[in-house]
C-alpha atoms as a PDB file:
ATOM      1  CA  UNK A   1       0.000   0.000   0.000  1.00  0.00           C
ATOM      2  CA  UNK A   2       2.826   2.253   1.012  1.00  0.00           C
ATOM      3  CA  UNK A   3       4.506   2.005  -2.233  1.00  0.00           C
ATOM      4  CA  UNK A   4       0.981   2.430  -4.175  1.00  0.00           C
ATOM      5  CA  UNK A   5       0.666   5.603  -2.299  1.00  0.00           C
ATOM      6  CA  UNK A   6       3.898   6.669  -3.356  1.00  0.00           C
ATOM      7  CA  UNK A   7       3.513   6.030  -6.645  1.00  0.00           C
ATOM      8  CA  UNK A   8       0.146   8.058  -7.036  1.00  0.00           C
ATOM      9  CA  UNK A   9       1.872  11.049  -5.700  1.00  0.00           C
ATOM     10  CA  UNK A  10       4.493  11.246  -7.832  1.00  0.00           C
ATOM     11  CA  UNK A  11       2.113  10.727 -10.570  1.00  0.00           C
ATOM     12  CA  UNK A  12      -0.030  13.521  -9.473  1.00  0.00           C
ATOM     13  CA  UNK A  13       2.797  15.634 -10.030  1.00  0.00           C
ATOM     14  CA  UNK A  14       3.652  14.539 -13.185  1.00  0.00           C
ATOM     15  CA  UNK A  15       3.925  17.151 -16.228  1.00  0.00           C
ATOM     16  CA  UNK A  16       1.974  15.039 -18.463  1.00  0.00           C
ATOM     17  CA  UNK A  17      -0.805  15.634 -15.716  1.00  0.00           C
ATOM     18  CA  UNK A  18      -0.436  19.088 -15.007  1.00  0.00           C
ATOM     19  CA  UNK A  19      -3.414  20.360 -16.964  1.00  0.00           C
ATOM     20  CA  UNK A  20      -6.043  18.199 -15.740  1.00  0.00           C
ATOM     21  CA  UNK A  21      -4.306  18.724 -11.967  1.00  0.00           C
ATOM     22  CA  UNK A  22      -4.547  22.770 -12.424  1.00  0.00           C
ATOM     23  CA  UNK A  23      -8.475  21.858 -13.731  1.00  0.00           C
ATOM     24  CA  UNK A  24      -9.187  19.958 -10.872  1.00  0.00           C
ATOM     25  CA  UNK A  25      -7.846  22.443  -8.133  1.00  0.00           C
ATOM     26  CA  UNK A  26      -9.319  25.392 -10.105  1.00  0.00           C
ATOM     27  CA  UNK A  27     -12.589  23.962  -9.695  1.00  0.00           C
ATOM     28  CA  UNK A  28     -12.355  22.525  -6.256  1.00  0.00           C
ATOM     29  CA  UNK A  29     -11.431  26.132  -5.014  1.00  0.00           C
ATOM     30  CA  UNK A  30     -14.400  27.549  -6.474  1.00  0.00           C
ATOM     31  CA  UNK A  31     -16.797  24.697  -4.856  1.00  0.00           C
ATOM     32  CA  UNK A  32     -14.923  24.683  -1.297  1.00  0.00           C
ATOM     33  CA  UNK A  33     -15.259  28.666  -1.095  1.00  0.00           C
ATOM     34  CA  UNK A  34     -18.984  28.138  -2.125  1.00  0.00           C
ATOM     35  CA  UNK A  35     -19.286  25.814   0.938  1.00  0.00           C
ATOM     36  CA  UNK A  36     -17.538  28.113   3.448  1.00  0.00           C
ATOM     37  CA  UNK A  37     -19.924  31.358   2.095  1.00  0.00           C
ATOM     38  CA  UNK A  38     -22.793  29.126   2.142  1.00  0.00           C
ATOM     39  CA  UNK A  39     -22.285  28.106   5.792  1.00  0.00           C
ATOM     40  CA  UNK A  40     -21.007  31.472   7.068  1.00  0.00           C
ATOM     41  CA  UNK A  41     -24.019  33.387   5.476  1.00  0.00           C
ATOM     42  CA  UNK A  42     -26.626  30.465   7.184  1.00  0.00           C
ATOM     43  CA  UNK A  43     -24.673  30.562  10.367  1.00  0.00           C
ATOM     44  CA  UNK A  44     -25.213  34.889  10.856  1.00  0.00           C
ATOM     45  CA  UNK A  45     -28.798  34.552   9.597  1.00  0.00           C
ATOM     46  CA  UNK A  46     -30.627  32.826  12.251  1.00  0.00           C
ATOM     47  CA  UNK A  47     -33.241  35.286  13.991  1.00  0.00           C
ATOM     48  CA  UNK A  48     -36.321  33.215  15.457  1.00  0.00           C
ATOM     49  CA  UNK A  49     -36.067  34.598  19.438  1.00  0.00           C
ATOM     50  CA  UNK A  50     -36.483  38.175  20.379  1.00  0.00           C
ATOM     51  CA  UNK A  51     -33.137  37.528  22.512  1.00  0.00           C
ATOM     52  CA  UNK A  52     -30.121  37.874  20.522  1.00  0.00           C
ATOM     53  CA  UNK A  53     -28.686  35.297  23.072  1.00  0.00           C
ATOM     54  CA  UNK A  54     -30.461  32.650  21.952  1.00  0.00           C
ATOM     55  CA  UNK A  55     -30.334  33.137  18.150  1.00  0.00           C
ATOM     56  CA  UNK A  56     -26.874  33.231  18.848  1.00  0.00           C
ATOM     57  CA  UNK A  57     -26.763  30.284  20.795  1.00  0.00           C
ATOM     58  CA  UNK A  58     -29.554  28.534  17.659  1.00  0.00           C
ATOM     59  CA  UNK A  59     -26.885  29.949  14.996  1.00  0.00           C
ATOM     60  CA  UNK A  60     -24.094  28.253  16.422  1.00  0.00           C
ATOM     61  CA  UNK A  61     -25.449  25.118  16.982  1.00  0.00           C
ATOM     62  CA  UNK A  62     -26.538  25.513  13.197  1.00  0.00           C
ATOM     63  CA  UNK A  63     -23.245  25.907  11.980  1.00  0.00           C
ATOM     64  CA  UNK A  64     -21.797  22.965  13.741  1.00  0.00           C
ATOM     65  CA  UNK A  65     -24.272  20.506  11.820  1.00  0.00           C
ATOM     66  CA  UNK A  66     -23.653  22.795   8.759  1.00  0.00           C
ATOM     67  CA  UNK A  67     -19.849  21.464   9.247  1.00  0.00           C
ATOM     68  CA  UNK A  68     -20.930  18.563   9.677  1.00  0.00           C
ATOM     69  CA  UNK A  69     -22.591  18.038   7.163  1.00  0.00           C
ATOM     70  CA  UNK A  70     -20.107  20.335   4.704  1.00  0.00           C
ATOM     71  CA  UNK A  71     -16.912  17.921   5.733  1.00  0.00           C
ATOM     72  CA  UNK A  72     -19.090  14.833   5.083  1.00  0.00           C
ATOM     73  CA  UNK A  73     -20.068  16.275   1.676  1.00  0.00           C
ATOM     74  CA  UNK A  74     -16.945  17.635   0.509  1.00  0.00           C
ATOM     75  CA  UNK A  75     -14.926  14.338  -0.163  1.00  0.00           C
ATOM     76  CA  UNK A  76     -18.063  13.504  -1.979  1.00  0.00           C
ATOM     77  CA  UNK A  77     -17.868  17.088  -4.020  1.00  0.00           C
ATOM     78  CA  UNK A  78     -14.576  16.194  -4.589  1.00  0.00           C
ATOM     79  CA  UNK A  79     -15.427  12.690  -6.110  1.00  0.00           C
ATOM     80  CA  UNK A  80     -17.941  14.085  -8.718  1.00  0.00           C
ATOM     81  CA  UNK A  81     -15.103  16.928  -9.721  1.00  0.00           C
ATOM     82  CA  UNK A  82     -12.671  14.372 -10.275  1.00  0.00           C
ATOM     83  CA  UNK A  83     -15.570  12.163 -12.147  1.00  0.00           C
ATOM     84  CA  UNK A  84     -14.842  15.157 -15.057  1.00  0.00           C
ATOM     85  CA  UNK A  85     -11.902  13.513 -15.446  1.00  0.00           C
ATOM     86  CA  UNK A  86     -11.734   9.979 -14.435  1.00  0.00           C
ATOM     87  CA  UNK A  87     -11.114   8.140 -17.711  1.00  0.00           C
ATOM     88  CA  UNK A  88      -8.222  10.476 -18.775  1.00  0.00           C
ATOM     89  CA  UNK A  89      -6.943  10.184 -15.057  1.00  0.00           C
ATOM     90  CA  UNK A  90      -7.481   6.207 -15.020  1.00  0.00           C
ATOM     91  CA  UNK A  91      -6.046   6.127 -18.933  1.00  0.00           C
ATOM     92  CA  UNK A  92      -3.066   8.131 -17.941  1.00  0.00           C
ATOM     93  CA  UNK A  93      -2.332   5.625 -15.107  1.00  0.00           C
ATOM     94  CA  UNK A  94      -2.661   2.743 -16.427  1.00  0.00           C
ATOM     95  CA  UNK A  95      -1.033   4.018 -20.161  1.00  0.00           C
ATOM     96  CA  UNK A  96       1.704   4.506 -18.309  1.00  0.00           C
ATOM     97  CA  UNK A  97       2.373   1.514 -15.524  1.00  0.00           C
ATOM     98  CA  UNK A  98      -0.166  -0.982 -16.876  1.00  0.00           C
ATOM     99  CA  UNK A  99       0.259  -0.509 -20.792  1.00  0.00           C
ATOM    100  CA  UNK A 100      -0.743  -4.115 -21.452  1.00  0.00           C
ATOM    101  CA  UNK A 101      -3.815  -3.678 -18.920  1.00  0.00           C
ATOM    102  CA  UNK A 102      -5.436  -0.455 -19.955  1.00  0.00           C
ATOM    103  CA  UNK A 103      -9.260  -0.220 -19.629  1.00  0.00           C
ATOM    104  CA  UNK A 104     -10.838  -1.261 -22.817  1.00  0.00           C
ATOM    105  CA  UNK A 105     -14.161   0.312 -21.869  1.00  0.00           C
ATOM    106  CA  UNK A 106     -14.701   4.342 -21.752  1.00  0.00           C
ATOM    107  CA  UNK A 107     -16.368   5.649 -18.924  1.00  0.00           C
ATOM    108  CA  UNK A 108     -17.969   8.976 -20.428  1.00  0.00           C
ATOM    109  CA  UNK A 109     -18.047  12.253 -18.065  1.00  0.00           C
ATOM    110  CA  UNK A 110     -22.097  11.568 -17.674  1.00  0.00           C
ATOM    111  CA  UNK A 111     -21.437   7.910 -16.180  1.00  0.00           C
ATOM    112  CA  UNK A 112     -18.837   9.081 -13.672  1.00  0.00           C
ATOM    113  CA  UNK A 113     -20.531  12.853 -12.727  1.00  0.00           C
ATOM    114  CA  UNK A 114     -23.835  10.189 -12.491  1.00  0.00           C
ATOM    115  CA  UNK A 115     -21.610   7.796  -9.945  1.00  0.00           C
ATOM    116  CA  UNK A 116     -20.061  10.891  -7.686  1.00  0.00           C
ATOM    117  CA  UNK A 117     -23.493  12.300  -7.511  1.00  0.00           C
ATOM    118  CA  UNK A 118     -25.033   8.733  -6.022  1.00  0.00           C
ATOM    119  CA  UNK A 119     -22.443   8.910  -4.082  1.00  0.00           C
ATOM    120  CA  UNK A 120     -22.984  12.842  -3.026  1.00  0.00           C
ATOM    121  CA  UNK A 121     -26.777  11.733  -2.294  1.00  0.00           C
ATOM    122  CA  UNK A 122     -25.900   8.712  -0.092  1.00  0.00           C
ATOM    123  CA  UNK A 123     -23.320  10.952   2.354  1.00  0.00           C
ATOM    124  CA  UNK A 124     -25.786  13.463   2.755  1.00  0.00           C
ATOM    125  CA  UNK A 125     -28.871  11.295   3.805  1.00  0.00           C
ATOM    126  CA  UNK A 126     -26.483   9.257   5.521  1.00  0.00           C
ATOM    127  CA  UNK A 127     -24.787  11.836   7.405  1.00  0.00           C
ATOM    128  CA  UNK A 128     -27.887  13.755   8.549  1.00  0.00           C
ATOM    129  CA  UNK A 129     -29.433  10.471   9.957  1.00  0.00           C
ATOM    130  CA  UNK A 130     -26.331  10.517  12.023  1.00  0.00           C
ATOM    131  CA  UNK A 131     -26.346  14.150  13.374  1.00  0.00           C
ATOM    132  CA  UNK A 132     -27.599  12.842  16.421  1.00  0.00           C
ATOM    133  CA  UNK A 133     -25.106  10.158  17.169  1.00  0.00           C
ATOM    134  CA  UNK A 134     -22.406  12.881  16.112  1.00  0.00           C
ATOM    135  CA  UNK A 135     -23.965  15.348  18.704  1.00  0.00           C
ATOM    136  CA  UNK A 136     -24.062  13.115  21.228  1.00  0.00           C
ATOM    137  CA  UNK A 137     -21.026  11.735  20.625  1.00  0.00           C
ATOM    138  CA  UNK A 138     -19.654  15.497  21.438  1.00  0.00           C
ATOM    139  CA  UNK A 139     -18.985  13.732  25.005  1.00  0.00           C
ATOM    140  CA  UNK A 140     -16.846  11.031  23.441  1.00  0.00           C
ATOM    141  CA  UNK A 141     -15.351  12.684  20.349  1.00  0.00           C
ATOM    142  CA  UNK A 142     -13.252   9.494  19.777  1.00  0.00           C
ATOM    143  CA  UNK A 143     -16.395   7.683  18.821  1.00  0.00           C
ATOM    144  CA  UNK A 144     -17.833   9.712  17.079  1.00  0.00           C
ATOM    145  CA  UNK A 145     -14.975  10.355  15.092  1.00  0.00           C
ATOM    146  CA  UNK A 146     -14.576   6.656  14.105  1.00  0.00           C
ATOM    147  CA  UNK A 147     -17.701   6.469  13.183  1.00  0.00           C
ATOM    148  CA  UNK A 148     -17.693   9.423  10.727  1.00  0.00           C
ATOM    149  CA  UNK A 149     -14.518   8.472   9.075  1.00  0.00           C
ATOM    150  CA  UNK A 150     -15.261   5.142   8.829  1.00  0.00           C
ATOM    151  CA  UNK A 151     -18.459   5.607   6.839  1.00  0.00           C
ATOM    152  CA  UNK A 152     -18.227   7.921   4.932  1.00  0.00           C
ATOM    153  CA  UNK A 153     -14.648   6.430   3.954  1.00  0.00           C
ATOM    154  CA  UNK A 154     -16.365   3.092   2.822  1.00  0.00           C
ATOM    155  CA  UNK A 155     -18.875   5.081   1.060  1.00  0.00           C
ATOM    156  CA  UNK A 156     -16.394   6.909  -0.985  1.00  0.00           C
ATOM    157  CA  UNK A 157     -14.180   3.983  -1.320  1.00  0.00           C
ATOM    158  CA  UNK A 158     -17.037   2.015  -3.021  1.00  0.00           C
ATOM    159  CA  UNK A 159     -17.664   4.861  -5.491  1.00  0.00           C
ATOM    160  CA  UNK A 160     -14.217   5.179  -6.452  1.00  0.00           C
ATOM    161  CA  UNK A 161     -13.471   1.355  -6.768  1.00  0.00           C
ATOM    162  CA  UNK A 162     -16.800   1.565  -9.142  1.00  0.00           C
ATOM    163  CA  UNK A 163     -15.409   3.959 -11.316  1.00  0.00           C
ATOM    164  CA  UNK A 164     -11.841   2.506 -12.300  1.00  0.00           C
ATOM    165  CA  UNK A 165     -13.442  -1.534 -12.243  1.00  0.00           C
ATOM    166  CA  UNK A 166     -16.103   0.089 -14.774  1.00  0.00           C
ATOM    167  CA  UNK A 167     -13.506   0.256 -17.109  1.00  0.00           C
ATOM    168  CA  UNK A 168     -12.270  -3.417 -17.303  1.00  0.00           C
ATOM    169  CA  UNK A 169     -15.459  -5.654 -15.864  1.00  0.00           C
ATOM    170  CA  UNK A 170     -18.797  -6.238 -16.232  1.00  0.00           C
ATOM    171  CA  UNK A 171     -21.337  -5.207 -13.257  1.00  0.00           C
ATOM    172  CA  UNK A 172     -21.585  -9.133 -11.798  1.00  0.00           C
ATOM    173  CA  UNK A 173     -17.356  -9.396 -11.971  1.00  0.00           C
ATOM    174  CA  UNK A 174     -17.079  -5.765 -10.275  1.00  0.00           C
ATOM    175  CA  UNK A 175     -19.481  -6.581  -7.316  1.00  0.00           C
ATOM    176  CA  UNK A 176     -17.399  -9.869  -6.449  1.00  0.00           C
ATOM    177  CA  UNK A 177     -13.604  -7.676  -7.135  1.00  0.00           C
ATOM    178  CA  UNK A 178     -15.112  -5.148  -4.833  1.00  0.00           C
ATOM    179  CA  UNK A 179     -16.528  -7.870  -1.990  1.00  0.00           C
ATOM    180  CA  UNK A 180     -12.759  -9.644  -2.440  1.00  0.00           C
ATOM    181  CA  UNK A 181     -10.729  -6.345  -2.207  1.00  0.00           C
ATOM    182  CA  UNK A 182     -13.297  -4.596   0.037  1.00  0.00           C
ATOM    183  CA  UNK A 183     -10.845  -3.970   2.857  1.00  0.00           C
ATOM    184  CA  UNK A 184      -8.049  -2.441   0.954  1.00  0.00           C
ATOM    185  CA  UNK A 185     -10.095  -0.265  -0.760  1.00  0.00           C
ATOM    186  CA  UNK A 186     -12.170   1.167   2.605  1.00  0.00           C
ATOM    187  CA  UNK A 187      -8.523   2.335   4.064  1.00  0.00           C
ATOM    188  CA  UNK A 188      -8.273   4.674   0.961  1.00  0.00           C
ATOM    189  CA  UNK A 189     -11.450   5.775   0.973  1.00  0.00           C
ATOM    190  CA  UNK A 190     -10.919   6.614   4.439  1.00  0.00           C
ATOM    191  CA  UNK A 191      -7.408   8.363   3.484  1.00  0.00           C
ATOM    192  CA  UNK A 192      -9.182  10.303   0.781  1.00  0.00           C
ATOM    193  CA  UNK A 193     -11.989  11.152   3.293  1.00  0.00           C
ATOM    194  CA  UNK A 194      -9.434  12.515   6.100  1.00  0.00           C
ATOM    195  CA  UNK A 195      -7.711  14.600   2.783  1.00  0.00           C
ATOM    196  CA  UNK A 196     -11.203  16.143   1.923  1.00  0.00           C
ATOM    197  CA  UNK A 197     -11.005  17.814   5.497  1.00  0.00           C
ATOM    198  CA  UNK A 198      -7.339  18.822   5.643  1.00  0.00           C
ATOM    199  CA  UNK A 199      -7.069  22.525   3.839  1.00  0.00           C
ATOM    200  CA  UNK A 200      -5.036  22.381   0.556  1.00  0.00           C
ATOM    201  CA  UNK A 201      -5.129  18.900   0.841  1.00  0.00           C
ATOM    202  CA  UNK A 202      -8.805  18.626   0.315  1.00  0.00           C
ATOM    203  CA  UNK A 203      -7.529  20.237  -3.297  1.00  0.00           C
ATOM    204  CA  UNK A 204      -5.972  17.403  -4.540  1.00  0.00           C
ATOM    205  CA  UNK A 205      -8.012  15.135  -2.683  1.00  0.00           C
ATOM    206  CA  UNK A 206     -10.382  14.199  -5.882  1.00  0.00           C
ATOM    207  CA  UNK A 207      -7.618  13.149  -8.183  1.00  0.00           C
ATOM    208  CA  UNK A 208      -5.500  11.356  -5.443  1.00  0.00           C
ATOM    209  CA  UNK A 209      -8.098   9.370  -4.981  1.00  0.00           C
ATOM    210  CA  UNK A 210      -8.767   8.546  -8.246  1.00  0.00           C
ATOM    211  CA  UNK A 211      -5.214   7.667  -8.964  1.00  0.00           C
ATOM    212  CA  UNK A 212      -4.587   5.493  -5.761  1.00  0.00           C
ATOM    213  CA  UNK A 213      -8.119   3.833  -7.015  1.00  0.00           C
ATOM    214  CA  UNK A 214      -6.387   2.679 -10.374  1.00  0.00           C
ATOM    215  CA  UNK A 215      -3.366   1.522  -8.903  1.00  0.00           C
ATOM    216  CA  UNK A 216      -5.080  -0.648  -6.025  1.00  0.00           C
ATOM    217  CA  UNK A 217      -7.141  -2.223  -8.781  1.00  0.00           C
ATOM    218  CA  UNK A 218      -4.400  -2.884 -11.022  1.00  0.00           C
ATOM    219  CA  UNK A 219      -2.233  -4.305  -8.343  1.00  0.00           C
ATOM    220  CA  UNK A 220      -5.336  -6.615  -6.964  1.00  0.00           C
ATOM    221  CA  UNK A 221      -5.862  -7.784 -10.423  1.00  0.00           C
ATOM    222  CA  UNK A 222      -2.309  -8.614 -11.428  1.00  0.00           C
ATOM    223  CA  UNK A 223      -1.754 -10.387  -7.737  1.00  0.00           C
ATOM    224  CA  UNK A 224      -4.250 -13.162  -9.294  1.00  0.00           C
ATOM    225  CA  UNK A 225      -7.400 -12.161  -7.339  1.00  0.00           C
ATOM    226  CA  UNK A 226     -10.581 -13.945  -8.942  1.00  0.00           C
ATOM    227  CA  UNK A 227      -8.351 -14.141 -11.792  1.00  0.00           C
ATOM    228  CA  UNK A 228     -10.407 -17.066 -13.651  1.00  0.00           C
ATOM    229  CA  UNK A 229     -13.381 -14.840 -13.400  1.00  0.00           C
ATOM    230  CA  UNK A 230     -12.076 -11.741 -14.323  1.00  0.00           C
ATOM    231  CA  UNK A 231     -11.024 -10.648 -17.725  1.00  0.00           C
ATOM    232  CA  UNK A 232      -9.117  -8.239 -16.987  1.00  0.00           C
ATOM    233  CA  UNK A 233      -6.575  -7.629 -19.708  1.00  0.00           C
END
């Protein structure tokens, strides 16, 4: 895994991937400031008491499940900017460390915005479901912690691993690579997930992901996994 990781970064940095890397920072900039307006102008705009004490006190508590809800969402947001450009991240990838096991099936921008926005949908119903657990797991933030990493990690992770196996297998053969490789895959999703809430990080965040994705799946596939099942040259 470490070496996977290490791999990804240096092909994040890589000239030949410089445009769509400036593309997909440009545009996570413009959605992340969008978030932070959107929560700051709902967070001052609360006026239901006469007392200013307590719309303060109802504004605040607001904005916590605004943030919430915003860090659950973002990796999410990141996902579907990064679903823009998925096959020419996955084709770059694999063109260039798999060349005899590039995806012979392309994923068009509609199939992959369509897959980050399922995803998008599930963290947010998800996520607000949980508000409660997360507030009252305020007393033991440990827990609750866990609990939102974890989730919304395999959430993500099960997105991602969707979009790169779409590529090279059928639905039936990508449901039984993901159930064989499921716990491999959760710890990035998780990474990604922790990324999505780190500043600057959360910028690259989308196309790390992506990239890691492609090299996990390339690496499970190679190792043998399900390999009479799997066409995956």
């Amino acid at each position: 895994m470490f070496k996977i990781i290490r791999t990804s970064i240096l092909d994040l940095f890589d000239s030949k991937m410089r445009a769509v890397f400036l593309k997909t920072v440009s545009i996570s900039i413009i959605v992340i400031l969008g978030l932070m307006l959107l929560i700051w102008g709902l967070f001052d705009s609360v006026q239901i008491f006469e007392f200013n004490f307590l719309n303060k006190l109802i504004s605040w508590a607001i904005g916590v499940i605004l943030v919430i809800i915003a860090s659950a969402v973002l990796g999410p947001m990141m996902i579907v900017i990064g679903g823009i450009y998925s096959e020419d991240i996955a084709h770059y990838v694999e063109k260039k460390h798999y060349p005899n096991r590039v995806g012979h099936r392309f994923v068009g921008v509609a199939e992959s915005i369509n897959t980050g926005g399922r995803l998008l949908f599930k963290c947010l119903i998800i996520n607000v479901l949980l508000i409660p657990i997360y507030i009252v797991g305020g007393f033991f933030p440990i827990i609750s912690v866990v609990i939102f990493f974890w989730v919304n990690g395999y959430l993500l992770s099960r997105e991602l691993f969707e979009i790169v196996a779409s590529r090279h297998l059928g639905r039936g053969d990508r449901v039984l690579f993901w159930k064989a490789n499921r716990g491999g895959s959760v710890v990035i999703g998780v990474m990604i997930i922790c990324l999505s809430t780190v500043p600057l990080l959360n910028l690259i965040s989308a196309m790390l992901g992506m990239i890691i994705t492609t090299h996990f799946f390339q690496y499970r596939a190679n190792a043998g996994e399900l390999q009479r099942r799997l066409d995956v040259e």
